[in-house]
C-alpha atoms as a PDB file:
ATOM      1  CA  UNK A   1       0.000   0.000   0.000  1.00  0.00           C
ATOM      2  CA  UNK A   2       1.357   3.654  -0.630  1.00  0.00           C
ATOM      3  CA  UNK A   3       0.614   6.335   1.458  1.00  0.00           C
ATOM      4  CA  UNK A   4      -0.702   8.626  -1.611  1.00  0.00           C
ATOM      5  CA  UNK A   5      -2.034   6.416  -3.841  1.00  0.00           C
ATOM      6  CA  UNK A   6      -5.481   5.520  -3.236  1.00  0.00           C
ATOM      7  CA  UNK A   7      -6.186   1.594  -2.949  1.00  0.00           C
ATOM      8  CA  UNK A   8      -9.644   1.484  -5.204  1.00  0.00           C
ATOM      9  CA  UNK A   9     -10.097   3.630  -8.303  1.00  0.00           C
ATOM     10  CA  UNK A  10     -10.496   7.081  -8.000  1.00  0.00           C
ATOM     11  CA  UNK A  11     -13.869   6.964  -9.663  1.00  0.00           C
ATOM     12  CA  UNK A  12     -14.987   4.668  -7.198  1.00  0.00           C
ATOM     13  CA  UNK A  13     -13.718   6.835  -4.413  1.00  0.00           C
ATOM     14  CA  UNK A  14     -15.549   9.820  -5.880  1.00  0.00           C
ATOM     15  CA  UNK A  15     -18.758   7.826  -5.938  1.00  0.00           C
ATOM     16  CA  UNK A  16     -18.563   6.746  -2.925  1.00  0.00           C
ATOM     17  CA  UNK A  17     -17.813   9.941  -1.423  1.00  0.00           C
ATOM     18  CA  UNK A  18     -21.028  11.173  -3.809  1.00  0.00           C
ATOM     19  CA  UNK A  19     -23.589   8.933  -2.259  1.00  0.00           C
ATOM     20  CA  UNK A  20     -22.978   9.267   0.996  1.00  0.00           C
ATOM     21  CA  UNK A  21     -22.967  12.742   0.931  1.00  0.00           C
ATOM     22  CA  UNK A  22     -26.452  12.930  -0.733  1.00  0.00           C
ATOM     23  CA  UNK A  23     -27.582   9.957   1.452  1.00  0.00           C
ATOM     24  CA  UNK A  24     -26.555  12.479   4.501  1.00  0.00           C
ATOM     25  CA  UNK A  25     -28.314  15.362   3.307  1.00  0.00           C
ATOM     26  CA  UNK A  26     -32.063  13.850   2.093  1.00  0.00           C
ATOM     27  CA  UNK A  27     -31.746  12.104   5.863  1.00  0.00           C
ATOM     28  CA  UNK A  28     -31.619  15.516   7.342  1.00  0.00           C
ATOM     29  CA  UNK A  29     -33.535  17.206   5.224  1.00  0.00           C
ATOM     30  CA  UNK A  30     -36.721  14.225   6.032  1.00  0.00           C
ATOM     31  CA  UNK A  31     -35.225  14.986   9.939  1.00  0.00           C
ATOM     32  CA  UNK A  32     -36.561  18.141   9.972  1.00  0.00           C
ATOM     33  CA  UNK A  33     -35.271  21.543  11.651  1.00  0.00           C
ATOM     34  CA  UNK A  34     -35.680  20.511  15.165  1.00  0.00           C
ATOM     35  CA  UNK A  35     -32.578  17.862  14.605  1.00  0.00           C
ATOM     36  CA  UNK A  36     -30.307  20.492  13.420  1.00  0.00           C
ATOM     37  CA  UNK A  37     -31.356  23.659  16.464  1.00  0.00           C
ATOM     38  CA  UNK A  38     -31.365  21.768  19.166  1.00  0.00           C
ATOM     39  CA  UNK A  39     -29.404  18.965  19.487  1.00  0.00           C
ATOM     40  CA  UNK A  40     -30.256  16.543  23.096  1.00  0.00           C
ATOM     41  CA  UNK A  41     -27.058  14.342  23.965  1.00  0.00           C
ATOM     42  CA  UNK A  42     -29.157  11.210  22.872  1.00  0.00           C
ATOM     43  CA  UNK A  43     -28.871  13.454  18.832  1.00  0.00           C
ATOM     44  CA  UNK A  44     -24.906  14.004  19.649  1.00  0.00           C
ATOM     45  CA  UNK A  45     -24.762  10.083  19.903  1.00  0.00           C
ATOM     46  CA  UNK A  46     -26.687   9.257  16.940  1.00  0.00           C
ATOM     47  CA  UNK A  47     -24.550  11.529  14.638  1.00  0.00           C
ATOM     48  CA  UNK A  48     -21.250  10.190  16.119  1.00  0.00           C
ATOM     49  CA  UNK A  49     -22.474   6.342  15.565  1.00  0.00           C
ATOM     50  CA  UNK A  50     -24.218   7.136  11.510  1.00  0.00           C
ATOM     51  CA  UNK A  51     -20.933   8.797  11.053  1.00  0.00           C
ATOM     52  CA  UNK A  52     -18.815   6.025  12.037  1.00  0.00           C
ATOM     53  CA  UNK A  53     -21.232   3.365  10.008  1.00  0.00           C
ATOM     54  CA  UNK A  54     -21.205   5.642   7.024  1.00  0.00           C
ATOM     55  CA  UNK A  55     -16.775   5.934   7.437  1.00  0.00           C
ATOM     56  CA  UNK A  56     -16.724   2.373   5.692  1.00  0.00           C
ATOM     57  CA  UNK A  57     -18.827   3.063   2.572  1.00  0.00           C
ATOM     58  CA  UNK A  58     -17.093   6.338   2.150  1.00  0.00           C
ATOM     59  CA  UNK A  59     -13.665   4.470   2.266  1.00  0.00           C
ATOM     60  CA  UNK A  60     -14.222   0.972   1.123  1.00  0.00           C
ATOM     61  CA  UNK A  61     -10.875  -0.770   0.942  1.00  0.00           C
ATOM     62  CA  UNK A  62      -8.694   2.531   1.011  1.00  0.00           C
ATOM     63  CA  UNK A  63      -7.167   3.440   4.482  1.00  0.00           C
ATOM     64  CA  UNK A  64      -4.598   5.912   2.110  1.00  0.00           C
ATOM     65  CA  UNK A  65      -3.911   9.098   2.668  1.00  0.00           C
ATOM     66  CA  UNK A  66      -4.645  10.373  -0.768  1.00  0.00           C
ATOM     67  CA  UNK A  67      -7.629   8.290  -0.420  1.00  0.00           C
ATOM     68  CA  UNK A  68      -8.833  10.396   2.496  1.00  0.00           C
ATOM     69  CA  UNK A  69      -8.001  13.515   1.134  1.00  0.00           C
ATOM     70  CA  UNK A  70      -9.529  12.568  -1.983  1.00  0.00           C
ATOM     71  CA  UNK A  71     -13.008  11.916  -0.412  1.00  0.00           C
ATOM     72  CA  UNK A  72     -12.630  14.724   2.036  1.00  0.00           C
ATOM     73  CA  UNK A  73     -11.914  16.981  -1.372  1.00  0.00           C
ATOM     74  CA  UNK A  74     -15.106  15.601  -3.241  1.00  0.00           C
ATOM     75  CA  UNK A  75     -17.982  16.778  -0.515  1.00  0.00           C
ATOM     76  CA  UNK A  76     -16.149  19.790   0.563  1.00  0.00           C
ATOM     77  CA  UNK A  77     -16.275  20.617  -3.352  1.00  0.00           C
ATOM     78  CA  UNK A  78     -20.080  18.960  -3.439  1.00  0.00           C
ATOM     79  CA  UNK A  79     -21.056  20.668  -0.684  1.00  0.00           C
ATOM     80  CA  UNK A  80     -19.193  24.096  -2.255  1.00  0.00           C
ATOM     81  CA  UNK A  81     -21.658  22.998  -5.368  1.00  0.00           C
ATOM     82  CA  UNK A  82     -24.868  22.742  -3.356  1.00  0.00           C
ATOM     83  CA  UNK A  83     -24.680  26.179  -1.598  1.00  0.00           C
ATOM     84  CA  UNK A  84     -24.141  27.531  -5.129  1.00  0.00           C
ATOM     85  CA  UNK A  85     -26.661  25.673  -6.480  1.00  0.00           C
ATOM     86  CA  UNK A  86     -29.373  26.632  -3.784  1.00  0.00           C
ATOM     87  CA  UNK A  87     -28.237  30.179  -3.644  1.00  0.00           C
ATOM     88  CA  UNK A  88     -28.582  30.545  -7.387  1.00  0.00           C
ATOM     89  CA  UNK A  89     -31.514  29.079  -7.987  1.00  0.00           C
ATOM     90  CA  UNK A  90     -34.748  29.305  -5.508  1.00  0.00           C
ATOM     91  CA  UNK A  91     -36.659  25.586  -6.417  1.00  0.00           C
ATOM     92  CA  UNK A  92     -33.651  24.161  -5.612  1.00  0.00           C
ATOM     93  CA  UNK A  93     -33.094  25.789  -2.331  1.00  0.00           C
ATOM     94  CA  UNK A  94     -36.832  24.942  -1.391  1.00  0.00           C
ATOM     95  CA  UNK A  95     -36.066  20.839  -1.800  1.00  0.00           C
ATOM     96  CA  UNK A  96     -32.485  20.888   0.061  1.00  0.00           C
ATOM     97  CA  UNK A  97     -33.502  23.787   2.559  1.00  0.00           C
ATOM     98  CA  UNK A  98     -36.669  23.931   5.050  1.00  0.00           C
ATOM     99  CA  UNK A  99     -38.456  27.301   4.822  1.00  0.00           C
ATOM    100  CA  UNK A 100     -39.737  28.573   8.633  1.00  0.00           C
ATOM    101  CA  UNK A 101     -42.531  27.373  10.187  1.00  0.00           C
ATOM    102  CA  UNK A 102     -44.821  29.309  12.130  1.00  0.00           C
ATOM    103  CA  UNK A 103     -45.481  28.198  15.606  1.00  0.00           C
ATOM    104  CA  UNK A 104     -47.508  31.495  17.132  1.00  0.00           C
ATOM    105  CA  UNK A 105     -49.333  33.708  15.257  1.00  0.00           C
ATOM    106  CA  UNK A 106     -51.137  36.509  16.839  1.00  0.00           C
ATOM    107  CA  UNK A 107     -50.678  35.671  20.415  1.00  0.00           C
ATOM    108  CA  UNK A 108     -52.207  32.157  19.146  1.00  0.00           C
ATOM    109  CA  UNK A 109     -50.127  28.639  19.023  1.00  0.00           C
ATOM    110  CA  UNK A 110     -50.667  26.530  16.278  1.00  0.00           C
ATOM    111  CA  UNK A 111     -50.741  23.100  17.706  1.00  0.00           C
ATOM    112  CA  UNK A 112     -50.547  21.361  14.391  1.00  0.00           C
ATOM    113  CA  UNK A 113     -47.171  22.817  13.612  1.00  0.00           C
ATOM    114  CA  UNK A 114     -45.761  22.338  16.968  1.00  0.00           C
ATOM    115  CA  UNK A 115     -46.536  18.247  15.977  1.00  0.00           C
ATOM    116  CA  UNK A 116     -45.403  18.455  12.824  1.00  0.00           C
ATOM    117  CA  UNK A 117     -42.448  19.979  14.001  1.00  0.00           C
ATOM    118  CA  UNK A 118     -41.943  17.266  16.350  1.00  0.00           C
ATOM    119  CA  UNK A 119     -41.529  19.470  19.270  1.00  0.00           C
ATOM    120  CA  UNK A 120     -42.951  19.078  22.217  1.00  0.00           C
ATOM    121  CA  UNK A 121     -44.975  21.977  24.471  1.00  0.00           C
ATOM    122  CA  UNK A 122     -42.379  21.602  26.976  1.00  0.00           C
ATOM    123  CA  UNK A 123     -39.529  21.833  24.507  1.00  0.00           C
ATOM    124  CA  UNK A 124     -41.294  25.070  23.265  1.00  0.00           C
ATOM    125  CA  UNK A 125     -41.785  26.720  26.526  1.00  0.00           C
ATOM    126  CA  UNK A 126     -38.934  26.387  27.368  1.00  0.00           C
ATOM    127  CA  UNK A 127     -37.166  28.139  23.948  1.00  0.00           C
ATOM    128  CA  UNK A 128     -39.759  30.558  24.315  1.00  0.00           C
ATOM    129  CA  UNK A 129     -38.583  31.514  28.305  1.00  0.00           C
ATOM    130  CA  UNK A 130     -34.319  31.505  26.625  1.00  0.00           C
ATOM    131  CA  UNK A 131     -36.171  34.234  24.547  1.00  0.00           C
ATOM    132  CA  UNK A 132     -37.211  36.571  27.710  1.00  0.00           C
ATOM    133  CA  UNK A 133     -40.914  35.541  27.307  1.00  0.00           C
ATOM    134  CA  UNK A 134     -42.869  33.468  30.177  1.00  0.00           C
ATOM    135  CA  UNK A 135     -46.540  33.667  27.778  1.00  0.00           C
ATOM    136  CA  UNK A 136     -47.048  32.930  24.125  1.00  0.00           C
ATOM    137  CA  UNK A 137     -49.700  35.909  24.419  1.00  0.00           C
ATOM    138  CA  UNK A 138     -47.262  38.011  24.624  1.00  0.00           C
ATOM    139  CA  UNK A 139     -45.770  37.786  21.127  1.00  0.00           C
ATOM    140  CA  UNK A 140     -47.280  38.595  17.731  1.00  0.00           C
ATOM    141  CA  UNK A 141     -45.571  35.648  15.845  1.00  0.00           C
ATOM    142  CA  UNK A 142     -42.832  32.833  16.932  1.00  0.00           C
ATOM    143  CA  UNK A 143     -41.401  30.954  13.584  1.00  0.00           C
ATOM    144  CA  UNK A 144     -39.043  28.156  13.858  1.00  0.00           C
ATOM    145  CA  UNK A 145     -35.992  29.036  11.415  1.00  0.00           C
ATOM    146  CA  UNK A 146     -34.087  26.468   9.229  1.00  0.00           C
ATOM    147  CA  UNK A 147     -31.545  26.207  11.596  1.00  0.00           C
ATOM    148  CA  UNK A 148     -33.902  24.963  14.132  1.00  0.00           C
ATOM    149  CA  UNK A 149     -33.702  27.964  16.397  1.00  0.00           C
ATOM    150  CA  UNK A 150     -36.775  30.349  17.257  1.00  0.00           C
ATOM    151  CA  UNK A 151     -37.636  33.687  16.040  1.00  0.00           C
ATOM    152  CA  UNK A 152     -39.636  35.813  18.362  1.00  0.00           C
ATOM    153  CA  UNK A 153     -41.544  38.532  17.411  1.00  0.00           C
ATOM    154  CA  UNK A 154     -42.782  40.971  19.749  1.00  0.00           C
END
């Protein structure tokens, strides 16, 4: 084995590197925002164990370091192609990218949100009192962002 030269062929290796990527980001994208906002330890351990199960289909055979770098090279430069991709053009950003969700609107929560959300009333007090307020009455409109944090609006 050399150190630089990778141990399957590189095609394979960009494949590989290919799939698992887009594998990666339709599973987070069906998540929804809550995963990404506000991660509970129990989250932290599921994201270290997928990304140790997904290590050997990114790798296959190749422990190489130009096998590494090569992989690591083809989703930085995917990923580099997405964010173009989604800035440039808006029905693309709309399947890789959630759009807010309103949670409170007019003083008024929308339950069915919250659930499809999956976040609980507990979970949503709770962001609401980090955010200064103790009643949902109090605000005109609460949205939950595509990074999974809250908006508040007074």
């Amino acid at each position: 084995m050399h150190l630089w030269i990778p141990d399957i062929p590189v095609a394979e290796k960009l494949l590989r590197s290919v799939v698992v990527y887009g594998f990666l980001l339709a599973s987070f994208r069906v998540l929804g925002k809550r995963q990404l906002g506000q991660m509970t330890p129990f989250d932290l351990v599921v994201l270290l164990i997928i990304s140790n199960v997904v290590q050997n289909a990114l790798i296959g055979n190749d422990n190489s370091l130009g096998g590494g770098l090569l992989g690591a090279a083809a989703i930085l430069a995917l990923n580099s192609l997405v964010a173009w991709v989604t800035f440039r053009f808006k029905p693309a950003r709309r399947v890789v990218e959630h759009v807010p969700t309103i949670l409170v609107r007019h003083g008024r929560l929308i339950k069915e949100n919250l659930d499809r959300e999956r976040l609980s009333l507990s979970e949503f007090h709770a962001a609401l009192r980090r955010e200064g307020v103790v009643t949902v009455s109090e605000v005109r409109y609460v949205l939950l962002e595509q990074d999974g944090h809250l908006s508040v609006i007074r």
